[in-house]
C-alpha atoms as a PDB file:
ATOM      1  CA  UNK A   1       0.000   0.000   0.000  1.00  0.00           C
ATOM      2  CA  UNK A   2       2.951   2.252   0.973  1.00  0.00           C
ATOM      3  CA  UNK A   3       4.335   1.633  -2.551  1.00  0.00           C
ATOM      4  CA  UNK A   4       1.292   2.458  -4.359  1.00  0.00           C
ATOM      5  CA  UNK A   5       0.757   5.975  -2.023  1.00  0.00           C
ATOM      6  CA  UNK A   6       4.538   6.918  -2.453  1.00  0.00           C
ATOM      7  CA  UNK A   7       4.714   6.298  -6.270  1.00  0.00           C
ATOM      8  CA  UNK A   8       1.184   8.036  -7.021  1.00  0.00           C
ATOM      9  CA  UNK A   9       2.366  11.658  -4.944  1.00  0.00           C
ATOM     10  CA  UNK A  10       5.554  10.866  -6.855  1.00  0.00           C
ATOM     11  CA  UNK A  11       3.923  10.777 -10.516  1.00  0.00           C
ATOM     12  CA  UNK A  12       1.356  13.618  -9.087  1.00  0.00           C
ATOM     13  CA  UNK A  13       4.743  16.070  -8.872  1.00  0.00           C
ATOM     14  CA  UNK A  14       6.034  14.560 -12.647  1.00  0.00           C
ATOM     15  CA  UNK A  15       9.274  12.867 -10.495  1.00  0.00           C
ATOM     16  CA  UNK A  16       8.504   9.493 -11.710  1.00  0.00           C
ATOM     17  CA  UNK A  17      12.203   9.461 -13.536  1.00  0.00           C
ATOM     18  CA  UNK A  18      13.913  10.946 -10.464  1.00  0.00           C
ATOM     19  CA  UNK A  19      12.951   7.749  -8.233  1.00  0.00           C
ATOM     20  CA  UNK A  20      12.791   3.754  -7.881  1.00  0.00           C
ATOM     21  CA  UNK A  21      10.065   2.821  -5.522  1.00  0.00           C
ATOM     22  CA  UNK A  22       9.654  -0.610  -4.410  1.00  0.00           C
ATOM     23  CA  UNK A  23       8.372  -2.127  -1.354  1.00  0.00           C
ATOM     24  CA  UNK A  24       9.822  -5.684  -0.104  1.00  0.00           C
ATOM     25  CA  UNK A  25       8.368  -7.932   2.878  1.00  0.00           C
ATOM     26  CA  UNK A  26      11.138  -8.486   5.667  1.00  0.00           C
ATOM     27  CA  UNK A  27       9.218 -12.214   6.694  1.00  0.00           C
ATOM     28  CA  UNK A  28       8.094 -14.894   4.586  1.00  0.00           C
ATOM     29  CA  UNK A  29       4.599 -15.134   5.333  1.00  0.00           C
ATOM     30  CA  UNK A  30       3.354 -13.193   2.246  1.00  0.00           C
ATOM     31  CA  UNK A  31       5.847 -13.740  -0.425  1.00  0.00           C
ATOM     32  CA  UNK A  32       3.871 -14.039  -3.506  1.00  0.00           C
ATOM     33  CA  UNK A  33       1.094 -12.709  -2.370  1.00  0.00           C
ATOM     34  CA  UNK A  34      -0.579  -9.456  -3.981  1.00  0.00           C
ATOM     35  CA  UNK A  35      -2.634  -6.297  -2.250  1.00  0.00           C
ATOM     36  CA  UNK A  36      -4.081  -6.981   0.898  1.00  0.00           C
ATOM     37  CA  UNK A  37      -7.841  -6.559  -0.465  1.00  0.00           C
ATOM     38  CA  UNK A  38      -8.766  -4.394   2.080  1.00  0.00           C
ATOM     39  CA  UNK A  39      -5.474  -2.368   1.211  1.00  0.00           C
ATOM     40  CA  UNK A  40      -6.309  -2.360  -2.717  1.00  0.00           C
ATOM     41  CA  UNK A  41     -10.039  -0.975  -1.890  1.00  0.00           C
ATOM     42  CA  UNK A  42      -8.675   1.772   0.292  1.00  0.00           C
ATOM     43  CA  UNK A  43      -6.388   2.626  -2.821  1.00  0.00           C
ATOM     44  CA  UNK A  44      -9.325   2.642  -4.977  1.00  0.00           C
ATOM     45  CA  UNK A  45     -11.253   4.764  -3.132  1.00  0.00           C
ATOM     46  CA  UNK A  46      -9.003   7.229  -2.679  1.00  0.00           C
ATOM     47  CA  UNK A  47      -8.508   7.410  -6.133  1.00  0.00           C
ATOM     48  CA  UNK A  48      -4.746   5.958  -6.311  1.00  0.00           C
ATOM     49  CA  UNK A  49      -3.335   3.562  -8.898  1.00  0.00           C
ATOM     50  CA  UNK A  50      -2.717   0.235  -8.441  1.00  0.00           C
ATOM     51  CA  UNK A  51       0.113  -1.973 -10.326  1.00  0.00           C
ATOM     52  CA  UNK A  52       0.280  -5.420 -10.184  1.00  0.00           C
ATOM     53  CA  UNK A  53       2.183  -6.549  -7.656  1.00  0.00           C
ATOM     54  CA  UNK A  54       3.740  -9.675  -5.263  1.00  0.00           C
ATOM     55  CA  UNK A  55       5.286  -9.495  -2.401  1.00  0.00           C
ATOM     56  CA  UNK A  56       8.865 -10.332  -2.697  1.00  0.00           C
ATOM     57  CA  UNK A  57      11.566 -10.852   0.148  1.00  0.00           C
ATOM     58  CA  UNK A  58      14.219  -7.799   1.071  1.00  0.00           C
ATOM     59  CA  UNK A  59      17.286  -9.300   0.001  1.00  0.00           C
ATOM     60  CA  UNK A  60      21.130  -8.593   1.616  1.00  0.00           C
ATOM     61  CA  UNK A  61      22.053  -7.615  -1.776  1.00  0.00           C
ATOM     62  CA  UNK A  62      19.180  -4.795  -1.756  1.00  0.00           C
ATOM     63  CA  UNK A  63      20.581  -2.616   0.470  1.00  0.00           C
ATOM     64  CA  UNK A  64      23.071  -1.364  -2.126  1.00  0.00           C
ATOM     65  CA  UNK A  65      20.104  -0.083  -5.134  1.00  0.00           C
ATOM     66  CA  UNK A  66      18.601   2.136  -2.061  1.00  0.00           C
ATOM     67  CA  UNK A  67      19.337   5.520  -0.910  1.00  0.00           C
ATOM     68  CA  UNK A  68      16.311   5.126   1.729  1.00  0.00           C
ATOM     69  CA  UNK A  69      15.041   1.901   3.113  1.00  0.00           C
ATOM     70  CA  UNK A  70      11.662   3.274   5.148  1.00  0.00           C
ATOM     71  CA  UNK A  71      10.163   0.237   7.577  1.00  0.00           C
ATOM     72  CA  UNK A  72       6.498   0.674   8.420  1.00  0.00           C
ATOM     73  CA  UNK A  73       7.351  -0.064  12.202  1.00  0.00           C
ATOM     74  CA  UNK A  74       9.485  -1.259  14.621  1.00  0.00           C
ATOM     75  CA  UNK A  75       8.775  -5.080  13.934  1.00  0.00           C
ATOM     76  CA  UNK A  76       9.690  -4.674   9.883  1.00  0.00           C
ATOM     77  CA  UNK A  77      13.010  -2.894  11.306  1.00  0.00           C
ATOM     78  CA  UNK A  78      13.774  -5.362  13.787  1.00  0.00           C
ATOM     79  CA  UNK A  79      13.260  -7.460  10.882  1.00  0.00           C
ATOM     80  CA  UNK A  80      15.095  -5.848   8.201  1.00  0.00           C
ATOM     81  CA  UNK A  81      18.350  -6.152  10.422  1.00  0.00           C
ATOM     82  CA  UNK A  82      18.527  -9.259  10.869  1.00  0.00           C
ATOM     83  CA  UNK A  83      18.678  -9.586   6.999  1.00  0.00           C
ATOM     84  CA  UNK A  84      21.489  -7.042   6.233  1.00  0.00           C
ATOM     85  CA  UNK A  85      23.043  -7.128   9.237  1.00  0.00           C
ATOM     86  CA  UNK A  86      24.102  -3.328   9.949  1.00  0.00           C
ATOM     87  CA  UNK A  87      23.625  -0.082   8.256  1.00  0.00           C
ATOM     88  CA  UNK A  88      26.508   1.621   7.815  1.00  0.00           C
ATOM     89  CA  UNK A  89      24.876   3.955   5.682  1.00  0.00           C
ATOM     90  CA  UNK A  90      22.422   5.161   8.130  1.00  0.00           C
ATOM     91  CA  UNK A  91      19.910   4.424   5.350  1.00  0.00           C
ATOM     92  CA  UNK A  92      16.801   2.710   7.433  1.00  0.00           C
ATOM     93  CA  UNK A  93      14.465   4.593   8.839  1.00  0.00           C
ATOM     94  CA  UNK A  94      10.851   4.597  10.571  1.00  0.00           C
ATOM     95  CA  UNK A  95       8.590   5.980   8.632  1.00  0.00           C
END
């Protein structure tokens, strides 16, 4: 849902080119899954594109194609470390 708010304010201000949005699950329990339906209704409502989509897993490897990694919450972030390890690059934050 993030994703799909982020890019659509993005495309609103004609940045689309400037930025690479993607959003990545830091547990396993919905990789491959698509839009929460609730979620995707909310978008709809509110007027805000939605792309097709699956949930994929934040890799190691990922933390290099970011200049911002933005976790939801505490739990993704606690999460998210545990995958790469550190952040040397002070690049995760709250949202």
């Amino acid at each position: 849902m993030a994703e799909m708010v982020l890019k659509s304010v993005v495309r609103e201000k004609g940045l689309e080119s400037d930025y690479l949005i993607e959003s990545s699950a830091t547990s396993t329990e919905e990789i491959g899954n698509s839009i929460y339906p609730p979620a995707r209704a909310e978008l709809s409502i509110n007027g805000i594109d939605i792309e097709p989509h699956r949930a994929v897993r934040f890799k190691p490897s990922d933390y290099d194609r970011f200049d911002y990694i933005i976790c939801m919450d505490r739990w993704n972030k606690r999460n998210l470390m545990n995958i790469i390890g550190n952040d040397p690059e002070n690049k995760v934050k709250l949202f």
